[in-house]
N, C-alpha and C. Protein backbone atom coordinates (compact mmCIF):
# COMPACT_ATOMS: atom_id res chain seq x y z
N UNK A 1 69.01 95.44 126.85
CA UNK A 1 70.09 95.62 125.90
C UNK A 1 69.49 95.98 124.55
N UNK A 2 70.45 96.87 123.73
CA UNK A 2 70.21 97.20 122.46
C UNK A 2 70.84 96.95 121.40
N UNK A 3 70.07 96.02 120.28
CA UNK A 3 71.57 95.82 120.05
C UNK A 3 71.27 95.98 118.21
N UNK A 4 72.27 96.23 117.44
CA UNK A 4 72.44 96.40 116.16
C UNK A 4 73.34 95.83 115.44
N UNK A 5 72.36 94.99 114.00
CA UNK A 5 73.00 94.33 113.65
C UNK A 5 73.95 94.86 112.44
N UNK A 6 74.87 94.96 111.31
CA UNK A 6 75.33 95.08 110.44
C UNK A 6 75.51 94.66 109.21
N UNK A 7 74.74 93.98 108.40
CA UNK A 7 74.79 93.07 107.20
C UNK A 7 75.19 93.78 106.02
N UNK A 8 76.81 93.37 105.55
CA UNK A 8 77.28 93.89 104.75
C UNK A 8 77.70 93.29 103.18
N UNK A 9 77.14 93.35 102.47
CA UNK A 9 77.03 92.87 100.77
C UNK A 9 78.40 92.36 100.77
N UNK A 10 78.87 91.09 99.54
CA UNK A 10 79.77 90.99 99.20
C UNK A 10 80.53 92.30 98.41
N UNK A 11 81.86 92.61 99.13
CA UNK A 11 82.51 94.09 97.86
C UNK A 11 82.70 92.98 96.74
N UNK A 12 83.43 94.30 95.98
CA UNK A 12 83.94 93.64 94.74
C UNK A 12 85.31 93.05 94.99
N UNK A 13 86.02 93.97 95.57
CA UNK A 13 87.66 93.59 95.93
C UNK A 13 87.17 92.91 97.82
N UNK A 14 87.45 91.82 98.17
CA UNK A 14 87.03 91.29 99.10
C UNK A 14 88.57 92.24 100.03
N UNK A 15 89.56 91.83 99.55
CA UNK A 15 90.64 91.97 100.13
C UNK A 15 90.93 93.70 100.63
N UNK A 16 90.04 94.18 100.19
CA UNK A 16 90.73 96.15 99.65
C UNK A 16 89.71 96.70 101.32
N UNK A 17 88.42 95.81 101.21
CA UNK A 17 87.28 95.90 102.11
C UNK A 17 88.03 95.59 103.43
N UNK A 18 88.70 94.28 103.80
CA UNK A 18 88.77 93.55 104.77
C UNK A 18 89.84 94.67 105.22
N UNK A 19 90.59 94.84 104.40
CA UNK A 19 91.80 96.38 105.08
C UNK A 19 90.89 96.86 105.71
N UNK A 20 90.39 98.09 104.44
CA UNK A 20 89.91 99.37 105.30
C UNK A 20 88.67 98.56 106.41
N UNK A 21 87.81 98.01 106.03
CA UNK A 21 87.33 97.61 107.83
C UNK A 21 88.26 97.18 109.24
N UNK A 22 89.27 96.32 109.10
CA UNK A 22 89.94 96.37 110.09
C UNK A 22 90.96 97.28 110.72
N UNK A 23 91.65 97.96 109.67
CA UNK A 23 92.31 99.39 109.58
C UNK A 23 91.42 100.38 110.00
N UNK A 24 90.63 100.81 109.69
CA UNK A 24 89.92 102.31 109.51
C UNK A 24 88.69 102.26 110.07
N UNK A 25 87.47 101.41 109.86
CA UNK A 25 86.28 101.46 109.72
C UNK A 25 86.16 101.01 111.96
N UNK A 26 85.82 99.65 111.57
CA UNK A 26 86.41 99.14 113.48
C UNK A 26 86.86 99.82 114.22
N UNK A 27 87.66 100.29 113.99
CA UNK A 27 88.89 101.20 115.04
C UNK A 27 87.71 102.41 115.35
N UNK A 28 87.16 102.68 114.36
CA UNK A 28 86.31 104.02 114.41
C UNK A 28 85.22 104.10 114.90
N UNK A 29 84.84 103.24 114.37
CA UNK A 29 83.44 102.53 115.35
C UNK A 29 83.26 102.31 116.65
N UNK A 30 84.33 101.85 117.28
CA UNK A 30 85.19 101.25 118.36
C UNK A 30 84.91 102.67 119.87
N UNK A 31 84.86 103.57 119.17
CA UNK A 31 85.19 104.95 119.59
C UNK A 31 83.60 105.25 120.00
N UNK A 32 82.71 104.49 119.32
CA UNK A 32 81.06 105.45 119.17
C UNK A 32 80.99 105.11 121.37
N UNK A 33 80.55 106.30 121.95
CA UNK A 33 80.52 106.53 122.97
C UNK A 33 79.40 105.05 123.44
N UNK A 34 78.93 104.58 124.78
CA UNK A 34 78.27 103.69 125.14
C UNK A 34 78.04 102.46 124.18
N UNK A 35 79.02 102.63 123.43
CA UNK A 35 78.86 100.57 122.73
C UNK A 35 79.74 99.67 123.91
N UNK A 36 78.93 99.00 124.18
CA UNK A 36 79.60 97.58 125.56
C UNK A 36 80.12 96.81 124.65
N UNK A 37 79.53 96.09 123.54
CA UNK A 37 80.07 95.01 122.87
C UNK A 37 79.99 95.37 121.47
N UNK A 38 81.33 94.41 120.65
CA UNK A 38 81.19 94.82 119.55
C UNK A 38 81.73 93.68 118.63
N UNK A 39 80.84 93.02 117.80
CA UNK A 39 81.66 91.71 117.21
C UNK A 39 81.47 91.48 115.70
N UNK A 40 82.87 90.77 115.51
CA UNK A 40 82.61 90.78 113.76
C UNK A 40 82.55 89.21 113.39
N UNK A 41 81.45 88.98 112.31
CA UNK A 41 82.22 87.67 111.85
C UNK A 41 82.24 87.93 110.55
N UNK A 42 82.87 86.74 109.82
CA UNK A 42 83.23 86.78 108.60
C UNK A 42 82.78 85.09 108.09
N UNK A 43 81.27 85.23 107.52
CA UNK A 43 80.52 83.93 107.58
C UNK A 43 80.97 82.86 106.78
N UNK A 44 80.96 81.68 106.68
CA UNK A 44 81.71 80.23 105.75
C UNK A 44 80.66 80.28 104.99
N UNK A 45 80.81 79.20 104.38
CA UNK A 45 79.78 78.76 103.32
C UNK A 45 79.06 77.61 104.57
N UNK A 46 77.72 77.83 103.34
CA UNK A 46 76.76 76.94 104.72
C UNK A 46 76.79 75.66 104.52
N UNK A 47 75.98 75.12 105.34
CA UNK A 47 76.10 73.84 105.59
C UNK A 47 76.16 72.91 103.97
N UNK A 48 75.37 73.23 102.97
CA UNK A 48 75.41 72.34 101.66
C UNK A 48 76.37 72.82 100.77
N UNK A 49 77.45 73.91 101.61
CA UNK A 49 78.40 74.51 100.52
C UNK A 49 78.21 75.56 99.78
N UNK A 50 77.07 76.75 100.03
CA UNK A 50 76.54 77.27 99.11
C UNK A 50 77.30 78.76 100.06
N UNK A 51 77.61 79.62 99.49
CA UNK A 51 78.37 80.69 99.67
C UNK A 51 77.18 81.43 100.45
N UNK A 52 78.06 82.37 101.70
CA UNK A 52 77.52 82.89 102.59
C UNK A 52 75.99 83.60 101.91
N UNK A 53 75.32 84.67 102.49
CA UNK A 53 74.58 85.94 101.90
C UNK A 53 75.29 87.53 102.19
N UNK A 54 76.45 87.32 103.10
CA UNK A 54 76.78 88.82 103.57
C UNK A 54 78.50 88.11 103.67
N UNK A 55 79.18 89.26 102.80
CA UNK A 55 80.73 88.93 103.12
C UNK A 55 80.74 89.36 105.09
N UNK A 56 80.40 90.17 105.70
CA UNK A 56 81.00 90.57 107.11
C UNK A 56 79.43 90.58 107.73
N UNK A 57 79.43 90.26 109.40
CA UNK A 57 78.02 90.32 109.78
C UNK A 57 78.73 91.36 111.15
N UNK A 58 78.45 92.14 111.42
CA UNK A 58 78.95 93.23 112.44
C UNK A 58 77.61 93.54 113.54
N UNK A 59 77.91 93.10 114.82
CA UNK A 59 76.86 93.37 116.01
C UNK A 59 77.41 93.98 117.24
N UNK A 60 76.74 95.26 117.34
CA UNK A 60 77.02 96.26 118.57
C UNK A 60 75.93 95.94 119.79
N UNK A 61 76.70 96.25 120.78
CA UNK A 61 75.36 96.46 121.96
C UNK A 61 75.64 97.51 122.69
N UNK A 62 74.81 97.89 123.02
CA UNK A 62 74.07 99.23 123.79
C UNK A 62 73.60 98.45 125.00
N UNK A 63 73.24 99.66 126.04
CA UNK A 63 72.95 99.76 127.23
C UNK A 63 71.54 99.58 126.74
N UNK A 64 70.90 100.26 126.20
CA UNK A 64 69.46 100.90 125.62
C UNK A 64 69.49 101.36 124.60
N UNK A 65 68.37 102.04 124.13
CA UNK A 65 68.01 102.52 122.68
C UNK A 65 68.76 104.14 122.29
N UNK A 66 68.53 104.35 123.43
CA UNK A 66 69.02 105.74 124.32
C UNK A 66 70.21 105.85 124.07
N UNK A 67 70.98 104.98 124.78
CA UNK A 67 72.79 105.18 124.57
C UNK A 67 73.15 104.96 123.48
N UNK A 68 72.78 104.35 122.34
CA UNK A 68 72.53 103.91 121.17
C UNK A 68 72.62 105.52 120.06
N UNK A 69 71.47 105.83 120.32
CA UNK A 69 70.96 107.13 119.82
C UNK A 69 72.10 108.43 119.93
N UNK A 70 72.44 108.06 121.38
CA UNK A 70 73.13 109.45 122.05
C UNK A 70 74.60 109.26 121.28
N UNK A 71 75.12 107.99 121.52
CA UNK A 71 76.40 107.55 121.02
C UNK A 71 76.52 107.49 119.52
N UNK A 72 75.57 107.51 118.55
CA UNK A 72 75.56 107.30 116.78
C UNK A 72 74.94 108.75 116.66
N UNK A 73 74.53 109.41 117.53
CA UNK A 73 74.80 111.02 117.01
C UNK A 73 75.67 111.99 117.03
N UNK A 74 76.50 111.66 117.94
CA UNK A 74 77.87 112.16 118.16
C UNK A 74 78.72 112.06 117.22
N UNK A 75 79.79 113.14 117.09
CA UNK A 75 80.69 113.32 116.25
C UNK A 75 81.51 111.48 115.81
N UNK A 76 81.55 110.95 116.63
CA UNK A 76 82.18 109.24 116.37
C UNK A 76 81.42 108.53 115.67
N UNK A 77 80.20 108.99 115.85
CA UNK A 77 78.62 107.63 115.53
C UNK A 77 78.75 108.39 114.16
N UNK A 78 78.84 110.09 113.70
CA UNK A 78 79.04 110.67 112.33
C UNK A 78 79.86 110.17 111.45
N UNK A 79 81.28 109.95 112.08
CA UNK A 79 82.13 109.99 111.24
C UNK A 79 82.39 108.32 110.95
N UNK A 80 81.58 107.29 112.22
CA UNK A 80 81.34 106.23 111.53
C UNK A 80 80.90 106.05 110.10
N UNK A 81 79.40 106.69 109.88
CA UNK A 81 78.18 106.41 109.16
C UNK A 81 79.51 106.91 107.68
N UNK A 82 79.90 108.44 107.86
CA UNK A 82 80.25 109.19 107.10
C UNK A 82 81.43 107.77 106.20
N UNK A 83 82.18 107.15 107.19
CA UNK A 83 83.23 106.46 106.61
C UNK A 83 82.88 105.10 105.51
N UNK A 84 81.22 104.59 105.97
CA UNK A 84 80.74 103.64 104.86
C UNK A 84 81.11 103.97 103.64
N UNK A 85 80.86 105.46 102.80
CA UNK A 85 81.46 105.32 101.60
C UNK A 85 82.39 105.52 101.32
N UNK A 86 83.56 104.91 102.30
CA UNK A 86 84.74 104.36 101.42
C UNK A 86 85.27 103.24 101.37
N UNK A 87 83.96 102.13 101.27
CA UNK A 87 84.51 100.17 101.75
C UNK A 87 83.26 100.21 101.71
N UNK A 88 82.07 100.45 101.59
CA UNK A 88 81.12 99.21 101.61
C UNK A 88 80.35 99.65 100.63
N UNK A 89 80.45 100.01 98.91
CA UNK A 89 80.02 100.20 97.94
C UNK A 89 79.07 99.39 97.67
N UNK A 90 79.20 97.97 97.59
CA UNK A 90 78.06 96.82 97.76
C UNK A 90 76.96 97.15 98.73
N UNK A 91 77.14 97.86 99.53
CA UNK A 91 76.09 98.22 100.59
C UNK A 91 75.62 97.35 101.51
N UNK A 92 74.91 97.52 102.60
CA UNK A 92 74.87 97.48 103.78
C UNK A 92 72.98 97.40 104.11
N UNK A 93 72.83 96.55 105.34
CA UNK A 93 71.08 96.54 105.91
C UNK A 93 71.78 96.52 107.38
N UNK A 94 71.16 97.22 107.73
CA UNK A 94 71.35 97.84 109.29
C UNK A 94 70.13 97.29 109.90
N UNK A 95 69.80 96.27 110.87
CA UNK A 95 68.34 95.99 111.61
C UNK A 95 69.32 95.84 112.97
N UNK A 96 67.99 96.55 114.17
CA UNK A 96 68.66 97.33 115.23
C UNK A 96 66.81 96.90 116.03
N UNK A 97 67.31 96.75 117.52
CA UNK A 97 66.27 96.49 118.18
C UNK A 97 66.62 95.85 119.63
N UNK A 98 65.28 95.64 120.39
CA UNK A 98 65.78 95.45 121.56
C UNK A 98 66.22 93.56 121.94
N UNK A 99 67.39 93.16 122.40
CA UNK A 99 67.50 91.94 122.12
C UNK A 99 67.89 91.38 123.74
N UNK A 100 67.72 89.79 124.03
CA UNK A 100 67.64 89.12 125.20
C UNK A 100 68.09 87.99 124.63
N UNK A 101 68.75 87.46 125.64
CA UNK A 101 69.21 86.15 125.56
C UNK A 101 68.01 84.52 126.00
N UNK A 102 68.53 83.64 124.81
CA UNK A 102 67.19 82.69 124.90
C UNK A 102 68.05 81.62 125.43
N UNK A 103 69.31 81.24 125.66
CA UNK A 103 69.97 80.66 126.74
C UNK A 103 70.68 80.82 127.42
């Protein structure tokens, strides 16, 4: 499995973000050819109360690196990337790699 993670900055307007990602951004993503899984969270404050590090944490999986590649070059995987600048101004760290389960 391949899988990629999404770490997305606090926006400024929390509320304007959480639209267009569940409206627009997801839905679109949703579409990128060979994604098996696709999950969002939206992290609490941690354990001593201290406010998350990423307003949204977003993780895709792939078959392989391959389907990955083939599926985020395609016109869907484009118009994903293309749609970041309009909701994630705070910006974004993308870490992507091969992942296994430890239970």
């Amino acid at each position: 499995m391949f899988q990629v993670t999404v770490l997305y900055n606090h926006p400024e307007d929390p509320a304007r973000f959480d639209e267009h990602y569940d409206g627009v951004h997801a839905p679109l993503a949703a579409t990128i050819p060979g994604l098996q899984r696709y999950t969002v969270t939206r992290p609490g404050a941690g354990p001593d109360g201290s406010p998350p590090p990423y307003h949204l944490v977003a993780v895709m999986e792939y078959e392989s690196e391959e389907a990955y590649q083939v599926g985020t070059g395609g016109p869907e995987g484009q118009a994903t990337r293309a749609d970041l600048a309009n909701f994630a101004s705070a910006g974004v760290t993308v870490v992507a790699g091969p992942a296994g389960s430890v239970v």
